[in-house]
Protein backbone atom coordinates (compact mmCIF):
# COMPACT_ATOMS: atom_id res chain seq x y z
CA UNK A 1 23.73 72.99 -57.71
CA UNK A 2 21.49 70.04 -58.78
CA UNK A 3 20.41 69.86 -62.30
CA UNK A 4 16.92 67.94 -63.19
CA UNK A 5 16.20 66.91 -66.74
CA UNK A 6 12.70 67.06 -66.99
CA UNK A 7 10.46 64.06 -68.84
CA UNK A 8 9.37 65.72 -72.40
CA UNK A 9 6.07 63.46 -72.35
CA UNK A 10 5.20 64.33 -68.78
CA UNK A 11 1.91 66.31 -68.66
CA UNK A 12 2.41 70.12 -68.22
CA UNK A 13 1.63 71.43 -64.76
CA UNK A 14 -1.73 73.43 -63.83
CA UNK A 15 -1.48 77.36 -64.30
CA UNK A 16 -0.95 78.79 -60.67
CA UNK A 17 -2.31 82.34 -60.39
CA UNK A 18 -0.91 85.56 -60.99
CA UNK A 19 -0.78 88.12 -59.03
CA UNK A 20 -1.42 90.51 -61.91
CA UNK A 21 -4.97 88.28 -62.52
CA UNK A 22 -6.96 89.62 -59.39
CA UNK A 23 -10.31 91.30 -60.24
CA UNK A 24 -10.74 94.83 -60.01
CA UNK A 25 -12.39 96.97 -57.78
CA UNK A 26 -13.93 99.22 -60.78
CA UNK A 27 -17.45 98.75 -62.18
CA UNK A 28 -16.42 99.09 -65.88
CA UNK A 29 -13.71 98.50 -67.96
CA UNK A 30 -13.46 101.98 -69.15
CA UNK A 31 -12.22 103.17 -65.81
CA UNK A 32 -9.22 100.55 -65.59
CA UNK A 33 -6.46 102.52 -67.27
CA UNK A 34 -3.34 100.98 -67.96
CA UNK A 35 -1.26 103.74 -67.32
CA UNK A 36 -2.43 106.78 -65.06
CA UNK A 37 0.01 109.62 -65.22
CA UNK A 38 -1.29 111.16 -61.56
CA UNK A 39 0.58 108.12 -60.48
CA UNK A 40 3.79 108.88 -61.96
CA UNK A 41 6.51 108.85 -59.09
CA UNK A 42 9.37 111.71 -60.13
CA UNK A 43 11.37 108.61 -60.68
CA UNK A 44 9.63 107.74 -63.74
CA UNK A 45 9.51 110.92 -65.15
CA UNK A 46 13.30 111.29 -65.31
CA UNK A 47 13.21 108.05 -67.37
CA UNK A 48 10.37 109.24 -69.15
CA UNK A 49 12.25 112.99 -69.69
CA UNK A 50 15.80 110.59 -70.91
CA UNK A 51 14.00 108.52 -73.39
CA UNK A 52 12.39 111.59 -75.08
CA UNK A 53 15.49 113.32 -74.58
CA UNK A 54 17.51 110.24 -76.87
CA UNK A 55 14.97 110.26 -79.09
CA UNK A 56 14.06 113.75 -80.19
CA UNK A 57 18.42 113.47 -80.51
CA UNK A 58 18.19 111.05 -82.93
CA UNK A 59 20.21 108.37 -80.85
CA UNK A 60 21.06 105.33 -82.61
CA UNK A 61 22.15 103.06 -79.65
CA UNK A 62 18.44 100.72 -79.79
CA UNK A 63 19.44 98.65 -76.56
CA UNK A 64 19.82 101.51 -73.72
CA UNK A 65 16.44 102.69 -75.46
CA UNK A 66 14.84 99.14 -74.33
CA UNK A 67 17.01 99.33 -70.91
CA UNK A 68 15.70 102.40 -70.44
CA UNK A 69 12.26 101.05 -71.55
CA UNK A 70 12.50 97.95 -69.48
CA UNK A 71 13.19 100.26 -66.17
CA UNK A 72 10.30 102.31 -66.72
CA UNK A 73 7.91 99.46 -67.86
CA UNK A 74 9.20 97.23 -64.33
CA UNK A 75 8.39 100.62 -62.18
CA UNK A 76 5.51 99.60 -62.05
């Protein structure tokens, strides 16, 4: 594997686009939602149903809550 160590007062490189930045095909901002539940996949409602479950328990153990998190956030 080749390593490259990069010039600290080279000038930074242009933004390239996201995928995420695409315009949307609704008329107002109101209708965006960032989360729509009627298109929940059973998938991430197991996750959703263990998180609440570790919760409501009063579970201590902070980094499967954030693995847990991080799965259902990268669903989508």
């Amino acid at each position: 594997m080749k390593v490259t160590q990069m010039n600290p007062s080279s000038a930074p490189r242009p933004a390239l686009p996201s995928a995420h930045a695409t315009p949307s095909n609704h008329s107002s901002p109101a209708a965006r939602k960032m989360f729509d539940i009627k298109s929940f996949s059973s998938d991430d409602w197991i996750l959703l149903a263990i998180i609440a479950a570790l919760v409501l328990e009063g579970s201590d153990d902070y980094i499967l809550l954030c693995a847990l998190g991080y799965l259902f956030l990268a669903g989508f």
